[in-house]
C-alpha atoms as a PDB file:
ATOM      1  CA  UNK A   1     126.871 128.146 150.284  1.00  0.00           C
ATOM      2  CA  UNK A   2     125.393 130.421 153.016  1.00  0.00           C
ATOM      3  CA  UNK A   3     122.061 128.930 155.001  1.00  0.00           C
ATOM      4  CA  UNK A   4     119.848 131.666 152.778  1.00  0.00           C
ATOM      5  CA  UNK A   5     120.992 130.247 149.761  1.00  0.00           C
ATOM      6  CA  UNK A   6     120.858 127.079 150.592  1.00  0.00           C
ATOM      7  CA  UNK A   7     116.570 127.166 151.784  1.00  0.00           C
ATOM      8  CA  UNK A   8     116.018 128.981 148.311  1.00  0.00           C
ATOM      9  CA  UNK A   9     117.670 126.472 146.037  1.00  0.00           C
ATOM     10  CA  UNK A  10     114.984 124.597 146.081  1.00  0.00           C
ATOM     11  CA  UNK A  11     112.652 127.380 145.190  1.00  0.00           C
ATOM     12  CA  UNK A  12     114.764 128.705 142.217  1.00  0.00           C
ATOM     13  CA  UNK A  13     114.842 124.607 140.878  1.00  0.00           C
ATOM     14  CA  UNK A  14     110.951 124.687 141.286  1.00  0.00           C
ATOM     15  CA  UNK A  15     110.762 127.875 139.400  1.00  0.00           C
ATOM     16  CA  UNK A  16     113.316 126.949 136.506  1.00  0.00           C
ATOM     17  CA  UNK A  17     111.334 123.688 136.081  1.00  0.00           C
ATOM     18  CA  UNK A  18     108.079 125.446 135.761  1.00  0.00           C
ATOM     19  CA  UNK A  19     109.401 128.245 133.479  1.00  0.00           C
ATOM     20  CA  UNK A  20     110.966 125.203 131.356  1.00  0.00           C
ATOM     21  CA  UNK A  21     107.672 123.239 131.280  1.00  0.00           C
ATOM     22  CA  UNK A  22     105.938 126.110 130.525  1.00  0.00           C
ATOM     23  CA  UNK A  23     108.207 126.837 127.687  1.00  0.00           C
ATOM     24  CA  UNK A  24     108.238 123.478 126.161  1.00  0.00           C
ATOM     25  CA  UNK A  25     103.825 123.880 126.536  1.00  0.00           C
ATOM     26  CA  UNK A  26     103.964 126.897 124.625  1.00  0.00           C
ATOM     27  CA  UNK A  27     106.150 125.413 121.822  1.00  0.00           C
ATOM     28  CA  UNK A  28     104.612 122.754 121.246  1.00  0.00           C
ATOM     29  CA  UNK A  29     100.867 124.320 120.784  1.00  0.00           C
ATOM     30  CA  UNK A  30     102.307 126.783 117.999  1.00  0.00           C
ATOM     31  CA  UNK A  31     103.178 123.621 116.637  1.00  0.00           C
ATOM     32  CA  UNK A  32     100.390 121.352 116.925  1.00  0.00           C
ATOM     33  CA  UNK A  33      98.145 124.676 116.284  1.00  0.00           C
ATOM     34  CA  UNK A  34      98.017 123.827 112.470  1.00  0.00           C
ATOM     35  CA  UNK A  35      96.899 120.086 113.070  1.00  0.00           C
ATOM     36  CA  UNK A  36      94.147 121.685 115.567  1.00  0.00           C
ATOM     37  CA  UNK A  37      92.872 124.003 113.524  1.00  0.00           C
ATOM     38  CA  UNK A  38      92.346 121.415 110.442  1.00  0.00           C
ATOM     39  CA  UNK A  39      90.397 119.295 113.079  1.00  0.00           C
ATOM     40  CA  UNK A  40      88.677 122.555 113.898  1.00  0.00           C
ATOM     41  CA  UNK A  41      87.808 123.290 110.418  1.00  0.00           C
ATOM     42  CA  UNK A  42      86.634 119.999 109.789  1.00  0.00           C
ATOM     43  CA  UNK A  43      83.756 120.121 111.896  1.00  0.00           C
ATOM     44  CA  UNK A  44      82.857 123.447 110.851  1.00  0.00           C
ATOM     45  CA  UNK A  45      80.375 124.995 108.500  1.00  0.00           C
ATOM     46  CA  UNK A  46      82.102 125.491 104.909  1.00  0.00           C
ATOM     47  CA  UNK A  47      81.092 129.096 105.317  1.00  0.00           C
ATOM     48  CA  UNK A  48      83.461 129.629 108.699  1.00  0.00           C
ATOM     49  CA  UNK A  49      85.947 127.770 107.548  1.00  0.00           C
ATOM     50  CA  UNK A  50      88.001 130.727 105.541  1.00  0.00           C
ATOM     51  CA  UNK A  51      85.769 133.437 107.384  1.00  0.00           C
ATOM     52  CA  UNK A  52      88.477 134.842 109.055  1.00  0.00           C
ATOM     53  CA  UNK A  53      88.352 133.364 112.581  1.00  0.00           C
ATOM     54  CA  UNK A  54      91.036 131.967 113.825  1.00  0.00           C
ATOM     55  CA  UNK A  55      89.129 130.079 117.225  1.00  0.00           C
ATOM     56  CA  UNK A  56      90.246 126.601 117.368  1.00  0.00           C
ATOM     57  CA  UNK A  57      86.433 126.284 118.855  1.00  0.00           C
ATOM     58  CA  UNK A  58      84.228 126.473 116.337  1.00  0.00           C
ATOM     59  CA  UNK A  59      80.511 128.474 116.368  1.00  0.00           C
ATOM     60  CA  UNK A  60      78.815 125.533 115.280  1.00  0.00           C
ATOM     61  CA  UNK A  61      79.329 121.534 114.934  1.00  0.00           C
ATOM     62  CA  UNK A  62      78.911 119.656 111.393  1.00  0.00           C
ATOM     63  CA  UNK A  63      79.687 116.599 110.682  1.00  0.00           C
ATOM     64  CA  UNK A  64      78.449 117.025 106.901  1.00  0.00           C
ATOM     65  CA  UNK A  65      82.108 117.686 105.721  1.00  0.00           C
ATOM     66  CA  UNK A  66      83.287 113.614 107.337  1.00  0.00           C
ATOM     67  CA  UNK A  67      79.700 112.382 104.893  1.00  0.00           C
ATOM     68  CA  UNK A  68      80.621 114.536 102.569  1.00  0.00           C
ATOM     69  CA  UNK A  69      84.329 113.754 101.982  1.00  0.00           C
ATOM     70  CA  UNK A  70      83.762 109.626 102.653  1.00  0.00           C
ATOM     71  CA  UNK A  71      81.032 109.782  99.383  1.00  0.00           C
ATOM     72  CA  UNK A  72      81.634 112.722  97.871  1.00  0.00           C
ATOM     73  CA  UNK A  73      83.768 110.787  95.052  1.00  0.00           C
ATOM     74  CA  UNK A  74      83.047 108.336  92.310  1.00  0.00           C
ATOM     75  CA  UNK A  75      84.828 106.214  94.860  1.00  0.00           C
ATOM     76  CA  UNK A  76      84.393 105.681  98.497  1.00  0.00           C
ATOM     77  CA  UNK A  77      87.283 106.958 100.298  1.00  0.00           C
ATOM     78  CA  UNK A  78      86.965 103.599 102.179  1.00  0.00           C
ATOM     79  CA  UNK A  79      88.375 101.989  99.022  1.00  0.00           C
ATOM     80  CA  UNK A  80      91.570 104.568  99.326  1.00  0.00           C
ATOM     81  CA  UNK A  81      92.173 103.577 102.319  1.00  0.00           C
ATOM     82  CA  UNK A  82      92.112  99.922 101.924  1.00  0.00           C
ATOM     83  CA  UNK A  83      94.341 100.456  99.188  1.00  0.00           C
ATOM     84  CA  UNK A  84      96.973 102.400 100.877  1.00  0.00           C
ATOM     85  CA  UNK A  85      96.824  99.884 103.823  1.00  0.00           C
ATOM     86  CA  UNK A  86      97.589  96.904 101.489  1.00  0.00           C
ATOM     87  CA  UNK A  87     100.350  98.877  99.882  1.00  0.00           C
ATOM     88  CA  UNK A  88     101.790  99.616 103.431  1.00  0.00           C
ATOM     89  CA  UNK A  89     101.630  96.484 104.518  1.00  0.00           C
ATOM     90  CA  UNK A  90     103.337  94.559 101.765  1.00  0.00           C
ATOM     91  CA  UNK A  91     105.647  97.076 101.330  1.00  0.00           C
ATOM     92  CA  UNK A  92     106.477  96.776 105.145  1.00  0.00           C
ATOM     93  CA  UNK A  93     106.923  93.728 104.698  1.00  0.00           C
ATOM     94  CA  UNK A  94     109.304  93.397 101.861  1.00  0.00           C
ATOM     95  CA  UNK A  95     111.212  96.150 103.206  1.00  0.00           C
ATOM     96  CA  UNK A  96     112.090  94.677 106.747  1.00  0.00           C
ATOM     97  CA  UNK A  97     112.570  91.284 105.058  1.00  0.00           C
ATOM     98  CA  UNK A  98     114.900  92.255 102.197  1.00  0.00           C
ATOM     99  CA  UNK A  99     116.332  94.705 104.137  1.00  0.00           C
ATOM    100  CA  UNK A 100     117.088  92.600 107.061  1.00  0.00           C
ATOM    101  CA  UNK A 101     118.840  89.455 104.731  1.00  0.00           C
ATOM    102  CA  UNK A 102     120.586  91.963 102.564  1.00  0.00           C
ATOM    103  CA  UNK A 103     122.212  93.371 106.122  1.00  0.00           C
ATOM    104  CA  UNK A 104     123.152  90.157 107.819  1.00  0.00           C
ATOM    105  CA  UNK A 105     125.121  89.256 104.334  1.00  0.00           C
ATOM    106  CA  UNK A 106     127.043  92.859 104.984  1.00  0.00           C
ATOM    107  CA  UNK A 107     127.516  92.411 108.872  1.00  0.00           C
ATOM    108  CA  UNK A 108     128.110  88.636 109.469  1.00  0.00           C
ATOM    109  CA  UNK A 109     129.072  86.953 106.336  1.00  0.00           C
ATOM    110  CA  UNK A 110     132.609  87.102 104.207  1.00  0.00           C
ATOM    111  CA  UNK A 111     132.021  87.386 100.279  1.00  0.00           C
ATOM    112  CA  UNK A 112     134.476  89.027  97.779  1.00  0.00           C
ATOM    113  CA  UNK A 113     134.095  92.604  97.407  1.00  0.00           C
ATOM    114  CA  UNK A 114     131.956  93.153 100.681  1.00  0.00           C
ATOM    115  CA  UNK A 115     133.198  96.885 101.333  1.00  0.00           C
ATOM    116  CA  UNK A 116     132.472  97.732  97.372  1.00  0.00           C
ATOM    117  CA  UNK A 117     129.545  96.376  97.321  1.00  0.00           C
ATOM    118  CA  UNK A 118     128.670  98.212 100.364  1.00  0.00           C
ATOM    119  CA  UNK A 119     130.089 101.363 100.023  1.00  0.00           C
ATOM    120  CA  UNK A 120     128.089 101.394  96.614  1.00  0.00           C
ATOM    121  CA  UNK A 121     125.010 100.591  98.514  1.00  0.00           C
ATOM    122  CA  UNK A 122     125.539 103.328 100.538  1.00  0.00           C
ATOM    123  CA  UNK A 123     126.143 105.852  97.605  1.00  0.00           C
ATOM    124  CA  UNK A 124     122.810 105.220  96.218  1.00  0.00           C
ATOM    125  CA  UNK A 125     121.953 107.254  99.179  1.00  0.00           C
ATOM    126  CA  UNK A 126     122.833 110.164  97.628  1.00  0.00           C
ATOM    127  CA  UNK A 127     120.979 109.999  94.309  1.00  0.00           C
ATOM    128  CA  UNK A 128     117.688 111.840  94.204  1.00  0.00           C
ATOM    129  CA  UNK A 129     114.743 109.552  93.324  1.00  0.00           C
ATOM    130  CA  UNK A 130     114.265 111.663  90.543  1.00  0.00           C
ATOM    131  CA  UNK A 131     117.312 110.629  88.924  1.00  0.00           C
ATOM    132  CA  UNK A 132     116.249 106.566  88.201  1.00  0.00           C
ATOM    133  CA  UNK A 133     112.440 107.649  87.677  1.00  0.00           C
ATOM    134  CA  UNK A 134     112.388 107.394  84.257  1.00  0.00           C
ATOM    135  CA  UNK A 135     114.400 104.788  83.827  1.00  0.00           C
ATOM    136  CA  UNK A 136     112.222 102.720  86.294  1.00  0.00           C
ATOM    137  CA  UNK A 137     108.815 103.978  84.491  1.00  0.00           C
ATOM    138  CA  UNK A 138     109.872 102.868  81.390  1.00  0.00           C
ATOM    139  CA  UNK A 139     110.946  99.449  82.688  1.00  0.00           C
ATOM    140  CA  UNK A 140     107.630  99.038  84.532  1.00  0.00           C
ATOM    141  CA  UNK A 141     105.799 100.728  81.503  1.00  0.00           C
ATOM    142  CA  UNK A 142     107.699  97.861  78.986  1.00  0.00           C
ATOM    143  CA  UNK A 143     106.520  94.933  81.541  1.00  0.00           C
ATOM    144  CA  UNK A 144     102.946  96.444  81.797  1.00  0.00           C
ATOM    145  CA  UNK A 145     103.082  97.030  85.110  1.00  0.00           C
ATOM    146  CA  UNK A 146     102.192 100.873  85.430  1.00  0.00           C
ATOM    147  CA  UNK A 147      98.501 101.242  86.445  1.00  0.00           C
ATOM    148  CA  UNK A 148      98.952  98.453  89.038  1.00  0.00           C
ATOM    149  CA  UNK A 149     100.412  98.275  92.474  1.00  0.00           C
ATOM    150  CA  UNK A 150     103.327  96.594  91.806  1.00  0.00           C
ATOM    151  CA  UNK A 151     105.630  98.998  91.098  1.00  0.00           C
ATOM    152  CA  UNK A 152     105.177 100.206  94.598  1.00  0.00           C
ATOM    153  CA  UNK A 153     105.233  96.674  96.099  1.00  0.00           C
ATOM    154  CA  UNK A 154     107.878  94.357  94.545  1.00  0.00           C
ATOM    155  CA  UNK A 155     110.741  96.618  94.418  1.00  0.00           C
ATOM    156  CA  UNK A 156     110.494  96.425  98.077  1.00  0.00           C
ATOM    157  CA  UNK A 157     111.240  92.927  97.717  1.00  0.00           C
ATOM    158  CA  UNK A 158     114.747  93.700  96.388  1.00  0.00           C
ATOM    159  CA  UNK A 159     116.045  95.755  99.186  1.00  0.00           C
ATOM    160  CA  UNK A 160     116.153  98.947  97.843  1.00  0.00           C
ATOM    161  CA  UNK A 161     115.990 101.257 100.590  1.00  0.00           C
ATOM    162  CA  UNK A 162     119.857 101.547 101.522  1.00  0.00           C
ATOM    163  CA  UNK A 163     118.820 103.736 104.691  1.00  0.00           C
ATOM    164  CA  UNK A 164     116.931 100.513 106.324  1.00  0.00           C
ATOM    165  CA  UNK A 165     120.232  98.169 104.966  1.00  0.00           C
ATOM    166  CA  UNK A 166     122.503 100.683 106.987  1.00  0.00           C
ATOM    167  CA  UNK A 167     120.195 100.930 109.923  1.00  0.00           C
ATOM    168  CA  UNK A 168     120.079  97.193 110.459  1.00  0.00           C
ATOM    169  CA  UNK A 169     123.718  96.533 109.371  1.00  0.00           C
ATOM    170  CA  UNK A 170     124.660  98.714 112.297  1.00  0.00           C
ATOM    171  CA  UNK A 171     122.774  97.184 114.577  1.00  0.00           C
ATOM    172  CA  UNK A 172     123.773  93.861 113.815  1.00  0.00           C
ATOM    173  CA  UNK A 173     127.441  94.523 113.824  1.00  0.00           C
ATOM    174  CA  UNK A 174     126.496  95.178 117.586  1.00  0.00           C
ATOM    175  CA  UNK A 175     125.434  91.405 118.336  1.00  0.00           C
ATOM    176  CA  UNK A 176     128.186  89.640 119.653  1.00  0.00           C
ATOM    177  CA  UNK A 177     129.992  86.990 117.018  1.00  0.00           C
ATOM    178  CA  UNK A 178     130.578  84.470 120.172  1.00  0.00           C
ATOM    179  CA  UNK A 179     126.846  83.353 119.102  1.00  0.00           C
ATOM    180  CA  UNK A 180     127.571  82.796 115.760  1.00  0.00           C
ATOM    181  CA  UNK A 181     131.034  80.727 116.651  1.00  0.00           C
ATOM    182  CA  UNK A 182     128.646  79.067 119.001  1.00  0.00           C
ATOM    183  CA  UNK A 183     126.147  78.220 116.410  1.00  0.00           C
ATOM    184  CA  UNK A 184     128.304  77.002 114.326  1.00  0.00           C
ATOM    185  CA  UNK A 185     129.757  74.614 115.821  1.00  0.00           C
ATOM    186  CA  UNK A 186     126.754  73.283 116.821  1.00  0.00           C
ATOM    187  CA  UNK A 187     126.028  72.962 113.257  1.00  0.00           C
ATOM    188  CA  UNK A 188     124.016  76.065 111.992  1.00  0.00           C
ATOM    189  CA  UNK A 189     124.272  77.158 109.068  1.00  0.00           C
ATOM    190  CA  UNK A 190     124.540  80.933 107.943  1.00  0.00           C
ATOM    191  CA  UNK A 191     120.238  80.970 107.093  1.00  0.00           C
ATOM    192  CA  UNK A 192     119.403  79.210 110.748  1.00  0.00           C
ATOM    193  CA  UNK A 193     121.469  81.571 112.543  1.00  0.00           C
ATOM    194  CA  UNK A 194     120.009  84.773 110.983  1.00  0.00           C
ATOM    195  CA  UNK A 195     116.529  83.125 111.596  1.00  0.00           C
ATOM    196  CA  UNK A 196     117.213  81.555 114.937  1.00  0.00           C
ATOM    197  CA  UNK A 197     119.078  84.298 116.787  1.00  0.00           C
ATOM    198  CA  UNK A 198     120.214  87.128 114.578  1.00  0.00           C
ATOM    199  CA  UNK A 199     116.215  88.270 114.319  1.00  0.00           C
ATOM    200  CA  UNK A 200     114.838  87.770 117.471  1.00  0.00           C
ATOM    201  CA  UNK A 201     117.630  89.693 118.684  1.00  0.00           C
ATOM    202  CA  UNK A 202     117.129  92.600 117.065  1.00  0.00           C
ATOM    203  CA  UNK A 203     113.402  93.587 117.351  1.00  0.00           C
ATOM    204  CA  UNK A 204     113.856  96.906 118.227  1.00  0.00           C
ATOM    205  CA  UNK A 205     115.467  97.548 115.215  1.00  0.00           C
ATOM    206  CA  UNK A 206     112.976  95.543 112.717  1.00  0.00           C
ATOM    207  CA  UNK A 207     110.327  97.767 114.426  1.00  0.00           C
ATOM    208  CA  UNK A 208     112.097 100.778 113.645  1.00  0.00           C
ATOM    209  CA  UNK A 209     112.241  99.696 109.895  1.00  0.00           C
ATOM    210  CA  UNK A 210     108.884  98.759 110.057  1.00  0.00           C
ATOM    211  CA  UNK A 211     107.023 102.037 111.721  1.00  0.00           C
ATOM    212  CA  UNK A 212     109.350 104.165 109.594  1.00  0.00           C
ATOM    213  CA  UNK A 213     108.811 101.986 106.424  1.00  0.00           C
ATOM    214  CA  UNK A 214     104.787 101.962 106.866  1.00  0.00           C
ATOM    215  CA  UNK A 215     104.325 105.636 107.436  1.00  0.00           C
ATOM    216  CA  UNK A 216     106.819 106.657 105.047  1.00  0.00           C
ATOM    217  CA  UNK A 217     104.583 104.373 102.255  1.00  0.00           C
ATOM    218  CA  UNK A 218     101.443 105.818 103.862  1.00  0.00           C
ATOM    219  CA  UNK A 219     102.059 109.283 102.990  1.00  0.00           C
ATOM    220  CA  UNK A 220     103.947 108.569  99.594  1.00  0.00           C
ATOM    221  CA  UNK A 221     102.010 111.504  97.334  1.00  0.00           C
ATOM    222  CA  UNK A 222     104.492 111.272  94.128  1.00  0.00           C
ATOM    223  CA  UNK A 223     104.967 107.348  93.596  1.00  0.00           C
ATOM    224  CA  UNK A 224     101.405 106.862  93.628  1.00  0.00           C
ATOM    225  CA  UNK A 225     100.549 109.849  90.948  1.00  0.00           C
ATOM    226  CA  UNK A 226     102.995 107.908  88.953  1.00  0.00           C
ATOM    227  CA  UNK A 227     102.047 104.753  88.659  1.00  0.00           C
ATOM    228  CA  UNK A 228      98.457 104.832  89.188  1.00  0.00           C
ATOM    229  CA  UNK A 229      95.692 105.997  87.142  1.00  0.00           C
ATOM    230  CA  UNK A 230      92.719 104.318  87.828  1.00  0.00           C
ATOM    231  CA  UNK A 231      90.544 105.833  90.639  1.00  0.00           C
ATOM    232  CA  UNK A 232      89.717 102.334  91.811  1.00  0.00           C
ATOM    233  CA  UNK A 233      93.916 101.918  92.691  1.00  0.00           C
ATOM    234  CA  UNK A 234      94.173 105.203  94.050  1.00  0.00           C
ATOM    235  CA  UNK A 235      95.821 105.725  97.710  1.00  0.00           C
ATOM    236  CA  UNK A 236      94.477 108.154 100.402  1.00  0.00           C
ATOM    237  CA  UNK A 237      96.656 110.619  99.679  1.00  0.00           C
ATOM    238  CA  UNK A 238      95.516 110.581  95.690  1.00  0.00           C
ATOM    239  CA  UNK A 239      92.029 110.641  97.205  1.00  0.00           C
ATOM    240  CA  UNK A 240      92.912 113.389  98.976  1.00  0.00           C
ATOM    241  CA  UNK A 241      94.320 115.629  96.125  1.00  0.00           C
ATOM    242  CA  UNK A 242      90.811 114.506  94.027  1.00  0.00           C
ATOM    243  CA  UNK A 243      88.983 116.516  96.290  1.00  0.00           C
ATOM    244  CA  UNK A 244      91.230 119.883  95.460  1.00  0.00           C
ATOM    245  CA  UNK A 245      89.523 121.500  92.485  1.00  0.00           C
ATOM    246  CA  UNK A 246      92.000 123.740  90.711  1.00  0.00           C
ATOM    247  CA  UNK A 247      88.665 126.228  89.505  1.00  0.00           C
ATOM    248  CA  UNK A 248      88.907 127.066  93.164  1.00  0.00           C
ATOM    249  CA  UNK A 249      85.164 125.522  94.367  1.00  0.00           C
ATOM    250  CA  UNK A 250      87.162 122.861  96.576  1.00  0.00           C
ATOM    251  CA  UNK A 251      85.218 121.309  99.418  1.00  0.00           C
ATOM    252  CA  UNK A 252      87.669 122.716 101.965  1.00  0.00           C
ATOM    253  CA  UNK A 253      86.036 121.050 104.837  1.00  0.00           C
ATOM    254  CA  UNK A 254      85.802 117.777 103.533  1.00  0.00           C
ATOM    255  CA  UNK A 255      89.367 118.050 102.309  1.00  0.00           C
ATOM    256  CA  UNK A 256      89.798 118.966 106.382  1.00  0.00           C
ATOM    257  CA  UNK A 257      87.962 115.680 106.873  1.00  0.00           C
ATOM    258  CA  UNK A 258      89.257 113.332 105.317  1.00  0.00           C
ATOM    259  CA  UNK A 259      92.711 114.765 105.873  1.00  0.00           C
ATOM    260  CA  UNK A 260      92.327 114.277 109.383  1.00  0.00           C
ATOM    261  CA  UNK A 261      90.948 110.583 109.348  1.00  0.00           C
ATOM    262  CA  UNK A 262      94.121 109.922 107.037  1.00  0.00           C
ATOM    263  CA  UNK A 263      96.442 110.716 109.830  1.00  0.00           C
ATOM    264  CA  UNK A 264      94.573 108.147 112.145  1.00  0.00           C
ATOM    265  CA  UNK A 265      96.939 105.017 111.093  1.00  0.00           C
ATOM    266  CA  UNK A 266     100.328 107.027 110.967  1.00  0.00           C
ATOM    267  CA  UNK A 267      99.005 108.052 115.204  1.00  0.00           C
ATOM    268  CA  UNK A 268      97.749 104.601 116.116  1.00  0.00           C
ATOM    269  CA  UNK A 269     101.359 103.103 114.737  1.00  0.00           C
ATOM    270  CA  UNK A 270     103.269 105.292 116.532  1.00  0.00           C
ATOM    271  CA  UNK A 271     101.690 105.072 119.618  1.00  0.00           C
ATOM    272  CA  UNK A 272     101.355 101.086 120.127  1.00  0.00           C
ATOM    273  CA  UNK A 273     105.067 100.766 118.815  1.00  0.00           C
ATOM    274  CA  UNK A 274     106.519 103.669 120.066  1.00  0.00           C
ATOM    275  CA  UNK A 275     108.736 102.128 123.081  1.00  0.00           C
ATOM    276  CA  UNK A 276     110.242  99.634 120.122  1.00  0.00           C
ATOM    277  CA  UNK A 277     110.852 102.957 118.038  1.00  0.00           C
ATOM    278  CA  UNK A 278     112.907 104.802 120.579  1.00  0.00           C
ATOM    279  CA  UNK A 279     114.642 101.413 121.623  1.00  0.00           C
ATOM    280  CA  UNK A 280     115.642 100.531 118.054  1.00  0.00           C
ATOM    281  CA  UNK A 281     117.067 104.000 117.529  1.00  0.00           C
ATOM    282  CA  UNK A 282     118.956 104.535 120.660  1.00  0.00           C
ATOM    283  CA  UNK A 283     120.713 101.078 120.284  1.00  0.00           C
ATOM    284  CA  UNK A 284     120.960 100.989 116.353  1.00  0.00           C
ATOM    285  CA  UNK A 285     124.795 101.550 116.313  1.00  0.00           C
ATOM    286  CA  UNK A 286     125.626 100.888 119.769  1.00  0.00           C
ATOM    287  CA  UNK A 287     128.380  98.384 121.085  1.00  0.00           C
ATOM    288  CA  UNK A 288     127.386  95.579 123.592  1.00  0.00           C
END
């Protein structure tokens, strides 16, 4: 490399960084460019909402449509979004609980028919929830359980989700067996070492389940319409579809509103657990 070329590499790596930043800028506000203009439109007047601008800053500044959405219902949408916390939380829990036992039995302990039983775990994957819906509503229906939460709370219990069983198994096939040999002998039993040094250890992973498990739960739309039919049981995102009037007079701004405070939880999650997200999916999988 010649003396010229080497005083302008530095120049052409400024330049490619800046072109790549300012790349990556652009991209990502035609993305978040929806989102804005919902938060736009929620502080609007309902007459410049659909008036054909397409400003992210808006003429005026209302916060009718936020008073308007929160009472505009026979219920508060406070009460939808107590509800949908409670379900989100117990079904976070269940999840990363079930999940987490049924996973240590598939990566640490020997049983007959492990690799069946796993393999036909793992093919339940591939069945559209559709498929077992009626079957399920007409079990809950039988057991008088539709109209309640439970249908979207105890089967969590069970370990159904086969995508947080694999997750964890993976990662726990990762933890070296020298501590359970160890334990052991010291006179653990199978329960004490999954509780005593199989969890702690793997955090990042239980977080993963859990962020993913919460927001996934949070903005469930179709289990909800299923099961629940009273307005006092109804989730935010059944709260949310009340405010749509199919005659076309829909509060558009308050449907803005409340749409936006909805997607407060899922942002707050993700950013106080993010660093446990990112850890628990770049190990998940890995060999120490």
């Amino acid at each position: 490399m010649t003396d010229a070329a080497a005083m302008h590499a530095p120049e052409r790596s400024v330049l490619r960084s800046a072109l790549i930043h300012a790349a990556l800028i652009a991209a990502s506000f035609v993305m978040l460019y929806p989102l804005l203009w919902m938060l736009a439109g929620s502080v609007r007047p309902a007459d410049d909402i659909f008036g054909g601008q397409t400003s992210l800053i808006p003429s005026q500044v209302s916060i009718r449509a936020y008073e308007t959405g929160w009472f505009g219902l026979q219920v508060s949408f406070g009460t939808f979004f107590l509800n949908s916390l409670a379900i989100s939380v117990l079904a976070t829990i269940g999840n990363v609980m079930a999940a987490s036992l049924t996973a240590y039995a598939f990566a640490r302990l020997q049983f007959f028919g492990r690799n069946f039983w796993f393999a036909l775990m793992l093919g339940t994957l591939m069945l559209p929830y559709h498929v077992t819906l009626i079957p399920q509503y007409v079990l809950f229906l039988n057991i008088g359980w539709v109209n309640t939460w439970l249908p979207l709370v105890v089967p969590k219990f069970l370990a159904v989700d086969a995508f947080f069983i694999f997750l964890m198994v993976q990662f726990f096939r990762g933890l070296p067996r020298e501590l359970d040999e160890a334990a052991m002998m010291d006179g653990c039993s199978a329960w004490r070492i999954y509780w005593k040094i199989v969890l702690p250890l793997s955090v990042p992973v239980l977080a993963t389940a859990a962020i993913f498990s919460f927001i996934w739960t949070w903005e469930d739309f179709f289990g909800p319409l299923i099961y629940l039919g009273d307005i006092h049981t109804y989730t935010v995102q059944l709260g949310l579809r009340s405010l749509v009037d199919a005659s076309g007079t829909s509060d558009w701004g308050a449907l803005f509103a409340m749409s936006v405070l909805s997607l407060i939880p899922i942002f707050l999650v993700f950013l106080f657990f993010q660093r446990l997200l990112i850890e628990g999916i770049a190990t998940t999988g890995m060999k120490r």
